[in-house]
C-alpha atoms as a PDB file:
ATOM      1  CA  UNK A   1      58.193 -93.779  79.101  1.00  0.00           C
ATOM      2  CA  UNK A   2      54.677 -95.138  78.327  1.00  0.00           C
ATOM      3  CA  UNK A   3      51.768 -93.370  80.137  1.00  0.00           C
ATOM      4  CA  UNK A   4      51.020 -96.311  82.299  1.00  0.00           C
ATOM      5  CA  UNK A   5      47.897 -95.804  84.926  1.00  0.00           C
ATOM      6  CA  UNK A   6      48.671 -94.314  87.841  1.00  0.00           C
ATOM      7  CA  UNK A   7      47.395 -97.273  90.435  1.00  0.00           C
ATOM      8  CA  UNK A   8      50.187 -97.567  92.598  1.00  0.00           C
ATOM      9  CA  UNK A   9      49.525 -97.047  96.663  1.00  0.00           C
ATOM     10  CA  UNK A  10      52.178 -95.911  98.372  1.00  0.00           C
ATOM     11  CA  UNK A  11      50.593 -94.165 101.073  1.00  0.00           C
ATOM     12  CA  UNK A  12      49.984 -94.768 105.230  1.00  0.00           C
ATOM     13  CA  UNK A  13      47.214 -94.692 107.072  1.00  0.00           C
ATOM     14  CA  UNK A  14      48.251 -91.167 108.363  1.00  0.00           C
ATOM     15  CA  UNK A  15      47.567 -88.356 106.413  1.00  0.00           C
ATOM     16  CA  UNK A  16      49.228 -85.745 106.429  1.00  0.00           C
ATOM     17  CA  UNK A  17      49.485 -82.890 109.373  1.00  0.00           C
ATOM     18  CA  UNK A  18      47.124 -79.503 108.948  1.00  0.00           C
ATOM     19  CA  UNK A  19      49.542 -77.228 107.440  1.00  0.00           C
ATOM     20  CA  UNK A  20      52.479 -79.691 106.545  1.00  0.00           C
ATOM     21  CA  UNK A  21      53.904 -81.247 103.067  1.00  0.00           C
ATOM     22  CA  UNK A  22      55.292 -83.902 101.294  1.00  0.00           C
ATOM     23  CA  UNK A  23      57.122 -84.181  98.362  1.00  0.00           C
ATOM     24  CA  UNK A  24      58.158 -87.568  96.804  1.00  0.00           C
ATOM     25  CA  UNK A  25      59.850 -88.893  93.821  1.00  0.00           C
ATOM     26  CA  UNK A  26      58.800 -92.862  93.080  1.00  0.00           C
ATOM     27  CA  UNK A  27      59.915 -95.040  90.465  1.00  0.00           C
ATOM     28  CA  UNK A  28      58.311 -98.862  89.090  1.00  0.00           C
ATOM     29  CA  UNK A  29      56.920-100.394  86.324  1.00  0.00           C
ATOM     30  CA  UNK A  30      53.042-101.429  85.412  1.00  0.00           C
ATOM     31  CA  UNK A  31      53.548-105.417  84.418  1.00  0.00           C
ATOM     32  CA  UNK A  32      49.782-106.242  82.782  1.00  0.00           C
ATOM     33  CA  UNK A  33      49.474-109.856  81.429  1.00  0.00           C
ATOM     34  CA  UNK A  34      46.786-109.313  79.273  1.00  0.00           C
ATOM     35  CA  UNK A  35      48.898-106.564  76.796  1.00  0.00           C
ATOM     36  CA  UNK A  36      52.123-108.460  77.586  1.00  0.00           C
ATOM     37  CA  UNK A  37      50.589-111.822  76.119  1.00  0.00           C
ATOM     38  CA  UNK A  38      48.860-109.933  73.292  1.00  0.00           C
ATOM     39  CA  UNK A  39      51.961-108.296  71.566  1.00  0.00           C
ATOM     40  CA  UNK A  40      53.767-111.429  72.585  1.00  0.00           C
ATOM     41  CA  UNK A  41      50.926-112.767  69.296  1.00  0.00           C
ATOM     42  CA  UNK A  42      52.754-110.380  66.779  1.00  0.00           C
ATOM     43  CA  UNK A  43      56.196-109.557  66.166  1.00  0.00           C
ATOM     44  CA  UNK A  44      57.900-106.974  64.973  1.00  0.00           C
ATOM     45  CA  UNK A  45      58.684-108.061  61.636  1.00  0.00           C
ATOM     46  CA  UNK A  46      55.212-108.920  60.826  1.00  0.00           C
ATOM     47  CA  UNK A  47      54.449-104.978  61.869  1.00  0.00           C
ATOM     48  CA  UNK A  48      57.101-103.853  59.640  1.00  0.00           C
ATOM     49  CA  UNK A  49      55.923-105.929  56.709  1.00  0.00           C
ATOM     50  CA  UNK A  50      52.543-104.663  57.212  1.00  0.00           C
ATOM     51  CA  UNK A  51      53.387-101.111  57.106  1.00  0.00           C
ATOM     52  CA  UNK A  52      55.623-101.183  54.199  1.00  0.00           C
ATOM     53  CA  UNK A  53      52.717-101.881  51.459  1.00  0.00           C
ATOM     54  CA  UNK A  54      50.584 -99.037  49.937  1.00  0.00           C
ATOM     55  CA  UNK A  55      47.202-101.537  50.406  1.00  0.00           C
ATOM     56  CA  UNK A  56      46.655-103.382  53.187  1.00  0.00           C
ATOM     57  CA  UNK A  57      44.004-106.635  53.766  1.00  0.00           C
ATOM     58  CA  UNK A  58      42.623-107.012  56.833  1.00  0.00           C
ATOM     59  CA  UNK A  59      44.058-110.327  58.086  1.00  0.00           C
ATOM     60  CA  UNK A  60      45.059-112.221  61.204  1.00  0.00           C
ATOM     61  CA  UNK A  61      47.918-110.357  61.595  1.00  0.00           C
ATOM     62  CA  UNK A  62      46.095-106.673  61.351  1.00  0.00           C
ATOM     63  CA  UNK A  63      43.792-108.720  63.737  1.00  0.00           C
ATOM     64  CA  UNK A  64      46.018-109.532  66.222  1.00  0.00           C
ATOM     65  CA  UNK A  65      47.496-106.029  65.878  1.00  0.00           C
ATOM     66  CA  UNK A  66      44.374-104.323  66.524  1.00  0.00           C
ATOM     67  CA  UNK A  67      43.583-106.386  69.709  1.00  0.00           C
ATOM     68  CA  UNK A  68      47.485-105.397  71.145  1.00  0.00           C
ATOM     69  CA  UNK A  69      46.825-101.731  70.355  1.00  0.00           C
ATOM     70  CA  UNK A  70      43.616-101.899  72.655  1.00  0.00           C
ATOM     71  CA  UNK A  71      44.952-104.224  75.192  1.00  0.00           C
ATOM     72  CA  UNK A  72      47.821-102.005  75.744  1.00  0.00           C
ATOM     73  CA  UNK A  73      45.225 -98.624  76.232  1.00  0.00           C
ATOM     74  CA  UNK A  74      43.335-100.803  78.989  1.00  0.00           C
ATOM     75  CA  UNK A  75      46.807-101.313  81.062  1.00  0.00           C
ATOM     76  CA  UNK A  76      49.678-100.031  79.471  1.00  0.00           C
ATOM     77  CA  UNK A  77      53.169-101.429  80.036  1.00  0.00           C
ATOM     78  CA  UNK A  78      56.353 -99.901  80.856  1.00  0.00           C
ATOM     79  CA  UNK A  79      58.122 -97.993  83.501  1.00  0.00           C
ATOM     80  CA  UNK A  80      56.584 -95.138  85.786  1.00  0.00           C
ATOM     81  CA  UNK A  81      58.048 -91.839  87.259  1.00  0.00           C
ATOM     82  CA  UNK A  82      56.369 -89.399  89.456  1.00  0.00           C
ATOM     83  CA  UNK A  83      56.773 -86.602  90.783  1.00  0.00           C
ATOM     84  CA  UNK A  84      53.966 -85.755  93.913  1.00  0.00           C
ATOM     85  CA  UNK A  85      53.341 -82.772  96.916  1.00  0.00           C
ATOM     86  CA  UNK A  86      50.763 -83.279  99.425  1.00  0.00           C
ATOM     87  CA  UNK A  87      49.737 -80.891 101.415  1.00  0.00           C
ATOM     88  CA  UNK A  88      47.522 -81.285 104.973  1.00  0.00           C
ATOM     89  CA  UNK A  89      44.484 -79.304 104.463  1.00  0.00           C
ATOM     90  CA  UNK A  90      42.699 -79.735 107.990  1.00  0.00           C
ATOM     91  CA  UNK A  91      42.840 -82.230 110.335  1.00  0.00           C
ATOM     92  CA  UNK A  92      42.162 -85.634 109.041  1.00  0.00           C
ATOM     93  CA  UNK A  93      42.350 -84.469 105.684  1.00  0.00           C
ATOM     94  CA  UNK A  94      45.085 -84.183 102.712  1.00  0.00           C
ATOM     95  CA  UNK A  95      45.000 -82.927  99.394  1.00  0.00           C
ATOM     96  CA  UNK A  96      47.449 -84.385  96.222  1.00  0.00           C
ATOM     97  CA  UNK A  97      48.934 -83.433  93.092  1.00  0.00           C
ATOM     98  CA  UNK A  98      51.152 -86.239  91.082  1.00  0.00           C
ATOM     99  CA  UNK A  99      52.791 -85.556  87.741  1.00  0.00           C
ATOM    100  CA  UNK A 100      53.022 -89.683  86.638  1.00  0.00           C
ATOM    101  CA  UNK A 101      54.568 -89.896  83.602  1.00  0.00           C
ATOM    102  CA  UNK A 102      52.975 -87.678  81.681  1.00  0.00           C
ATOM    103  CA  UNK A 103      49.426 -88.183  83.686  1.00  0.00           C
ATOM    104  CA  UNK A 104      48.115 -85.275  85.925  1.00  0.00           C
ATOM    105  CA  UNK A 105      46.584 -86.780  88.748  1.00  0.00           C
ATOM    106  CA  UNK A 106      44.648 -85.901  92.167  1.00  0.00           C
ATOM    107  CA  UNK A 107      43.481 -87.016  95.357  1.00  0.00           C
ATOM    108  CA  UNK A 108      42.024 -86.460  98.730  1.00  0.00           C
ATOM    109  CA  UNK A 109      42.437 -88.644 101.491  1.00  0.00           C
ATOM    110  CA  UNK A 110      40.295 -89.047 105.227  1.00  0.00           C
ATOM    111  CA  UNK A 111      41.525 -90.707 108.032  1.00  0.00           C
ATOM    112  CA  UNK A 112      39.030 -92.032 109.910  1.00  0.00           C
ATOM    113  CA  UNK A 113      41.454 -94.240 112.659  1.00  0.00           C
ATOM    114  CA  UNK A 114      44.047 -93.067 114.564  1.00  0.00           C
ATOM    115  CA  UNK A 115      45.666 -89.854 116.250  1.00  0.00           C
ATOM    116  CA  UNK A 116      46.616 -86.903 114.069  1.00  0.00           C
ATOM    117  CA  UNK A 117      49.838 -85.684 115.988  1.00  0.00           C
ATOM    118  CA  UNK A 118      53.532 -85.181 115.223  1.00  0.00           C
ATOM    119  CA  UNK A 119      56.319 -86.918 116.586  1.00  0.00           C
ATOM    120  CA  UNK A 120      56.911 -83.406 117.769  1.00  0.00           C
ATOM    121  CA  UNK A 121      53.667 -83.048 119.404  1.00  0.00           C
ATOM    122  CA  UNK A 122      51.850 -86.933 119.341  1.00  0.00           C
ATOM    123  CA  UNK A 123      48.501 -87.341 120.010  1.00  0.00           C
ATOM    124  CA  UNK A 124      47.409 -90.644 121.848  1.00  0.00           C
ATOM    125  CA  UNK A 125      49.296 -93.718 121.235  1.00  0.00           C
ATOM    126  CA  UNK A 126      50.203 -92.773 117.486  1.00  0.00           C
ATOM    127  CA  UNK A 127      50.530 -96.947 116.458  1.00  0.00           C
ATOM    128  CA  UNK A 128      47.527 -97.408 114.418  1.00  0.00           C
ATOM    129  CA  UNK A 129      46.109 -95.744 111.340  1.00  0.00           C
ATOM    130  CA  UNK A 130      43.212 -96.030 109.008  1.00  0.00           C
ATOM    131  CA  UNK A 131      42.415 -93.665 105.651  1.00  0.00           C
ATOM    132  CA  UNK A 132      40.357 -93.985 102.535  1.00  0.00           C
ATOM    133  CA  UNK A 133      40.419 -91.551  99.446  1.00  0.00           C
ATOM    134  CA  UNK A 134      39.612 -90.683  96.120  1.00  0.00           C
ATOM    135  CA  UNK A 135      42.103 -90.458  93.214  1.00  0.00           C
ATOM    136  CA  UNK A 136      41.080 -89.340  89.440  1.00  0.00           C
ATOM    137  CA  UNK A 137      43.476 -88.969  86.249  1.00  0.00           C
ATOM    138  CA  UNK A 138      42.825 -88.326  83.117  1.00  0.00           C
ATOM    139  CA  UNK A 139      45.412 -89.732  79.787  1.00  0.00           C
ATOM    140  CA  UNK A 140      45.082 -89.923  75.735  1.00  0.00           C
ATOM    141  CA  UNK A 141      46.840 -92.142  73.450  1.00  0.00           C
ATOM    142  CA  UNK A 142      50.439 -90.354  73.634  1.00  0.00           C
ATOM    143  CA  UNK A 143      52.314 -93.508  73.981  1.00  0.00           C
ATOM    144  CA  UNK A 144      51.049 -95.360  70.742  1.00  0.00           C
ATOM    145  CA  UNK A 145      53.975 -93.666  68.566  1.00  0.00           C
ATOM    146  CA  UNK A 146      56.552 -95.095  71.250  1.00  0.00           C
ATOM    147  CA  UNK A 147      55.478 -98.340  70.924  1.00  0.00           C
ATOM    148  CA  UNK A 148      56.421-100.631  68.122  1.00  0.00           C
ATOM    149  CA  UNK A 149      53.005-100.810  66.846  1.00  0.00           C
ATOM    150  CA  UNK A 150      53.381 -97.145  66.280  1.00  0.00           C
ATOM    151  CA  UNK A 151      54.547 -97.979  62.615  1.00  0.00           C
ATOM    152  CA  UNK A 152      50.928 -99.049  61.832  1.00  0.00           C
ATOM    153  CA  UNK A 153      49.117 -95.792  62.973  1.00  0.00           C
ATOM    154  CA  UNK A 154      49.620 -94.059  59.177  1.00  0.00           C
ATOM    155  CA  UNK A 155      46.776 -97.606  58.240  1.00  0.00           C
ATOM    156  CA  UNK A 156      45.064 -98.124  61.431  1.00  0.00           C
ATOM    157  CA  UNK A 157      45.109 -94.325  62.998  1.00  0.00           C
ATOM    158  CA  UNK A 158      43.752 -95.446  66.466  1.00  0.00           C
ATOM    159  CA  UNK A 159      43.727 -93.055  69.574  1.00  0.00           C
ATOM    160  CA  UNK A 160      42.280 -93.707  73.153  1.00  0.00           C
ATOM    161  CA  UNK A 161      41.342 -91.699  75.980  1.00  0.00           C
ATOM    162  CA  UNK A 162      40.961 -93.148  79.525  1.00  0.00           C
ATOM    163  CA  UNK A 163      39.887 -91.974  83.281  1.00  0.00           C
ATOM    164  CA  UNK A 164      40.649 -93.677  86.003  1.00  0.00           C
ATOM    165  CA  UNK A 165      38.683 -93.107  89.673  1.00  0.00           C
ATOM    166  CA  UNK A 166      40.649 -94.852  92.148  1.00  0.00           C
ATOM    167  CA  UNK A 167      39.672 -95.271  96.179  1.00  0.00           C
ATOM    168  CA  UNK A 168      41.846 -97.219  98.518  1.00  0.00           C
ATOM    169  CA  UNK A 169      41.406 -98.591 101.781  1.00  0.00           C
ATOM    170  CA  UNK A 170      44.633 -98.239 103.908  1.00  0.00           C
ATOM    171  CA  UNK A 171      45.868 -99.449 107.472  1.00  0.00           C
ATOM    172  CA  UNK A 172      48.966 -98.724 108.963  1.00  0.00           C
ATOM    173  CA  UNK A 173      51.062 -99.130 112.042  1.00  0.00           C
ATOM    174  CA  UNK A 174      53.888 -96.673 112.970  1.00  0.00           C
ATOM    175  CA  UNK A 175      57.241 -97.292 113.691  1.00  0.00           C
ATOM    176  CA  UNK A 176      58.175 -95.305 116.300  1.00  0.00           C
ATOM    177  CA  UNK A 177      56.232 -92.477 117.553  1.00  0.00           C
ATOM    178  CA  UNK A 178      53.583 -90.921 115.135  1.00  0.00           C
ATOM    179  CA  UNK A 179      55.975 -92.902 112.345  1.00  0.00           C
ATOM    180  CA  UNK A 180      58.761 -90.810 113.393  1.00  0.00           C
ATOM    181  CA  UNK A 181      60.969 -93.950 112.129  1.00  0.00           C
ATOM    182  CA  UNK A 182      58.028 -95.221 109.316  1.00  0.00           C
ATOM    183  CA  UNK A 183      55.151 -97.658 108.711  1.00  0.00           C
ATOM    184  CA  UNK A 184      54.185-100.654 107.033  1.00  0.00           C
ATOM    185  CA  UNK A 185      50.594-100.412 105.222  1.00  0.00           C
ATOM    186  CA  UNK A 186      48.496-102.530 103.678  1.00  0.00           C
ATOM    187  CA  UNK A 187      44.922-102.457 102.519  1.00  0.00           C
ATOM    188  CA  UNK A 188      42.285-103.397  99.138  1.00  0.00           C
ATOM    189  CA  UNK A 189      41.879-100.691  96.247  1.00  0.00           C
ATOM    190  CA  UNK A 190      39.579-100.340  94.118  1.00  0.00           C
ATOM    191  CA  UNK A 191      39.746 -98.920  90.307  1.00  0.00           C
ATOM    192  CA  UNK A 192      37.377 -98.501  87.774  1.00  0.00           C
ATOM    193  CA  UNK A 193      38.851 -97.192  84.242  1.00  0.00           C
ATOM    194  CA  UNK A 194      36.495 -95.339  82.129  1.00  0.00           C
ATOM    195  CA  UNK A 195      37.720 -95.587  77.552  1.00  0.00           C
ATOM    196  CA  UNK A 196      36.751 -94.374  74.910  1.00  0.00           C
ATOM    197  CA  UNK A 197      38.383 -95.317  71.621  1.00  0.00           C
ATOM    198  CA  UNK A 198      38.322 -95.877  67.902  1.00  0.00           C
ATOM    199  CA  UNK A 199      40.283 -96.669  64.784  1.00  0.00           C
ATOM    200  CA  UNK A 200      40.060 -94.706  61.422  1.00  0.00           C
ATOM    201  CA  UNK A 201      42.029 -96.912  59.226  1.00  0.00           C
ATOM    202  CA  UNK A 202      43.954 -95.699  55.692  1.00  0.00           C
ATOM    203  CA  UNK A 203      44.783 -98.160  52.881  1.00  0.00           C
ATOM    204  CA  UNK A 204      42.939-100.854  55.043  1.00  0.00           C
ATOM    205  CA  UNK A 205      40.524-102.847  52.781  1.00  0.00           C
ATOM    206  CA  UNK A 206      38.681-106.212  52.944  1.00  0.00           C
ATOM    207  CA  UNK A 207      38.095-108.986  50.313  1.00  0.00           C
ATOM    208  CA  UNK A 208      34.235-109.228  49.766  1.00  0.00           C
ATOM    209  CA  UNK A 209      32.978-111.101  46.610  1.00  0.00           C
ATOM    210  CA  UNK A 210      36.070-110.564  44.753  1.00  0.00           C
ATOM    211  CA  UNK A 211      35.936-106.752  45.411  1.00  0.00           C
ATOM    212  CA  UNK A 212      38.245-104.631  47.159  1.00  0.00           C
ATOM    213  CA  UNK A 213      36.025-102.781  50.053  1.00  0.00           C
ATOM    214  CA  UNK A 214      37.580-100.011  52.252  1.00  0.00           C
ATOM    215  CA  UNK A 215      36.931-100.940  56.395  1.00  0.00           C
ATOM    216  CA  UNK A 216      34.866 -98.347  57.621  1.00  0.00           C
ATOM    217  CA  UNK A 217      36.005 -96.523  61.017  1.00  0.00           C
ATOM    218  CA  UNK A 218      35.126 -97.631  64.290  1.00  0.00           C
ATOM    219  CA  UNK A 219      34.399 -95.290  67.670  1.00  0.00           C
ATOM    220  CA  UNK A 220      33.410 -97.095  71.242  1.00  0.00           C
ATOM    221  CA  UNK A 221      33.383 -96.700  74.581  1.00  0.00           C
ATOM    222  CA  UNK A 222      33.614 -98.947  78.043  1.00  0.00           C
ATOM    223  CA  UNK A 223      34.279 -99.135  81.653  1.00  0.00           C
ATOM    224  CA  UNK A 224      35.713-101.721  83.593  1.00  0.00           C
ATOM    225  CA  UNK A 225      36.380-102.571  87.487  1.00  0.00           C
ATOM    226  CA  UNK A 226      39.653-103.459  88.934  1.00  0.00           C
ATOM    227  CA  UNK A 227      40.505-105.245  92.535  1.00  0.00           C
ATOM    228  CA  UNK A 228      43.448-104.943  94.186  1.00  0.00           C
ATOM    229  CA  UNK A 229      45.721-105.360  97.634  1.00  0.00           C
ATOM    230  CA  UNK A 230      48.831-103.522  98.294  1.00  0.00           C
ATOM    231  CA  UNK A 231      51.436-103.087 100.715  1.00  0.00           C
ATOM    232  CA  UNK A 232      54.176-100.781 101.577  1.00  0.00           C
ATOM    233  CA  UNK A 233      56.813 -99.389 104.066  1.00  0.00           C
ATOM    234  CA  UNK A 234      58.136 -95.971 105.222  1.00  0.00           C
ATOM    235  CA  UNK A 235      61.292 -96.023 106.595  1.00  0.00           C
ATOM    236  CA  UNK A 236      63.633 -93.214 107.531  1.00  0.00           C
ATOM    237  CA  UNK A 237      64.274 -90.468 110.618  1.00  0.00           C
ATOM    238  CA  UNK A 238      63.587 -86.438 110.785  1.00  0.00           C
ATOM    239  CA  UNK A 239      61.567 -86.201 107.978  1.00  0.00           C
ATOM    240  CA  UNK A 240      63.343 -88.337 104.770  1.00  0.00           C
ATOM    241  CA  UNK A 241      61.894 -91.841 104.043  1.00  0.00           C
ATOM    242  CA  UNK A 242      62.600 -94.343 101.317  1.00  0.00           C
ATOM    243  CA  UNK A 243      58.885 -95.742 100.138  1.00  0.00           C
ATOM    244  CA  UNK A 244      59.566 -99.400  98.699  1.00  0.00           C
ATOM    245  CA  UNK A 245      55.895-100.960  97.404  1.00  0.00           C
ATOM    246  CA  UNK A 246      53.640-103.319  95.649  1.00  0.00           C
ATOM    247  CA  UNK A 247      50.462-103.216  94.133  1.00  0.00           C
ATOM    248  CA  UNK A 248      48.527-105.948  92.474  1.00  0.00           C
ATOM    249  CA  UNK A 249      45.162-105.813  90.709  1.00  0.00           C
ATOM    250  CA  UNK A 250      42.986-108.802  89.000  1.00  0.00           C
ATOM    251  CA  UNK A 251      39.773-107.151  85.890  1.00  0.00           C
ATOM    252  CA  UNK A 252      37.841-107.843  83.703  1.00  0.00           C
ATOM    253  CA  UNK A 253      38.135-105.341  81.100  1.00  0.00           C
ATOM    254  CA  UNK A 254      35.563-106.506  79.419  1.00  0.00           C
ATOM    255  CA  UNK A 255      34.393-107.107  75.602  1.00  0.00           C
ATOM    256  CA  UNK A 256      35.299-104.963  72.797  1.00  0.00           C
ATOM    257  CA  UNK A 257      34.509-104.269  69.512  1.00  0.00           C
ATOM    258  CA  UNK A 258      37.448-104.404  66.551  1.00  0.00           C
ATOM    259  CA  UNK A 259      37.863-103.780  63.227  1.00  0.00           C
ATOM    260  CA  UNK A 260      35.543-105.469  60.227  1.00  0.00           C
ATOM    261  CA  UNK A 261      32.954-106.315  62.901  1.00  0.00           C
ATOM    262  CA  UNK A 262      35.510-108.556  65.082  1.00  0.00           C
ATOM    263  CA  UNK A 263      35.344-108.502  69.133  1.00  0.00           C
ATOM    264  CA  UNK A 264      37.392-110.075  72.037  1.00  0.00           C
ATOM    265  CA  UNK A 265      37.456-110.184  75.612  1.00  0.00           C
ATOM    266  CA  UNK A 266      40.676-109.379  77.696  1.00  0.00           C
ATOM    267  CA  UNK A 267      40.924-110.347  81.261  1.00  0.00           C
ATOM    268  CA  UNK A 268      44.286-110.629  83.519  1.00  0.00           C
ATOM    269  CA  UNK A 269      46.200-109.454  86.490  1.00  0.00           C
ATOM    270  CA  UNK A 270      48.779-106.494  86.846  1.00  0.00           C
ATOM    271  CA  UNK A 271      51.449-105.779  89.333  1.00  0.00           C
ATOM    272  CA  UNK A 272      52.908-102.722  90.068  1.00  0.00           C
ATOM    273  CA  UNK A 273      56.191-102.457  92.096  1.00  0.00           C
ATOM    274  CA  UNK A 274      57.581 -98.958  93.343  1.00  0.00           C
ATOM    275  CA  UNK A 275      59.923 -97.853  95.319  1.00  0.00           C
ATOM    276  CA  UNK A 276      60.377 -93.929  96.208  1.00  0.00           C
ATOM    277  CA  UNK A 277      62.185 -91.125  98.477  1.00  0.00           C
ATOM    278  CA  UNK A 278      59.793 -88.595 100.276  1.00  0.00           C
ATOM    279  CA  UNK A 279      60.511 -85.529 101.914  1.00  0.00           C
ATOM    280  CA  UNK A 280      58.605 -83.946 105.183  1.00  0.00           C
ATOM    281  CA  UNK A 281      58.436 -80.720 106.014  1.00  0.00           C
ATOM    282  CA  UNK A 282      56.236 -77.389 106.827  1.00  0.00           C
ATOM    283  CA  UNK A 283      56.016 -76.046 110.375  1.00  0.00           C
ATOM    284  CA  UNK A 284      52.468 -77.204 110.902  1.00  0.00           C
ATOM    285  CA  UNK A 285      49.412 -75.366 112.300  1.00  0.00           C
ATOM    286  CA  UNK A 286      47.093 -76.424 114.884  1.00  0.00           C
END
């Protein structure tokens, strides 16, 4: 599995009880237009013939290869798997850990609206909830030799490292007492993706006045924004909930600097679908 960015929301409005947990499993996929429609440009035969010779000229094809290796690093494609606990710290406040394919994430969320009670012991009308958090991760390059641009990394040897700080706005309303039975959220998130990359090719050379000139290596950096709405569901009894959901964000990623002195500009939207099985439990605390 690729090590796609961990952007899905698939919480409530409710946090989680002082002194309970939850543990989840979810499964989906990160569909990105803008990587999708890049290595749509190149096919694999044209990577193959590219990595077969000992010298290689930069062309429109090392071009185009370049650009899909990036685009993919912004938003990478593929299916996602995690594994999460949360745990309620105090009252109005939880605390995450998520193992996302390969990505260790965290997170704290507040909830600002709503009671804070159990369907064992609810707390005012329990139909309405509000939250907001903060989520960071952290991911390198890992996925480049699974992809099938991975053949080219002996000439164009390019690695990425990203950070993502993501804060979501959620509202919620129960089914059932204290969402004894589930939810249904919804709500905006924001993203903002922090890279730093480079390529240090091998065998890579350019034409220049009929001489044969080596590329030099390239290192950068950039941020970008993202914007998105979500919504999900929680539905289940005594504690066990399936967690179908859907995320969509629209960026800018921004403009970036390539090989022999080249740059583009990626832009486009990505949706995220989920769906998941979480488990409640602890005895509580008041």
């Amino acid at each position: 599995m690729s090590c796609t960015a961990p952007r899905a929301v698939i919480n409530s409005g409710k946090v989680t009880a002082p002194g309970k947990f939850k543990v989840g499993v979810n499964f989906g996929g990160n569909i990105a237009t803008e990587p999708l429609g890049q290595l749509d440009d190149i096919t694999k035969a044209a990577v193959d013939a590219i990595a077969k010779k000992d010298t290689v000229f930069y062309d429109n094809e090392v071009e185009t290869a370049t650009r899909a290796m990036l685009a993919y690093a912004l938003d990478p494609v593929g299916p996602t798997f995690d594994l999460y606990l949360r745990y309620g710290l105090v009252e109005r406040v939880d605390v995450g850990y998520k193992y996302a394919s390969g990505v260790h994430v965290f997170d704290a969320m507040f909830q600002f609206m709503g009671s804070t009670g159990t369907p064992a012991n609810p707390g005012g009308d329990g139909r309405w909830y509000g939250s907001t958090g903060l989520q960071y991760a952290g991911q390198s390059s890992d996925w480049v030799d699974k992809l099938f641009l991975g053949k080219l990394q002996p000439v164009l040897q390019f690695t990425a490292k990203r950070k993502d700080v993501t804060v979501p706005l959620i509202f919620s309303k129960s089914f059932g007492v204290e969402e004894e039975i589930g939810s249904i959220a919804f709500g905006a998130v924001y993203n903002h993706t922090f890279i730093e990359y480079g390529f240090e090719p091998s065998r890579l050379f350019k034409k220049y006045g009929g001489e044969s000139l080596e590329l030099d290596a390239l290192t950068n950096k950039n941020s970008f924004s993202s914007y998105g709405i979500f919504v999900n569901a929680k539905l289940g009894y005594k504690g066990i909930y399936l967690l179908p959901a859907l995320t969509m964000y629209y960026q800018n990623y921004g403009s970036y600097e390539l090989l022999n002195a080249k740059a583009y500009s990626f832009s486009g939207m990505t949706f995220i679908p989920s769906i998941g099985l979480q488990v409640n439990f602890g005895k509580g605390r008041k």
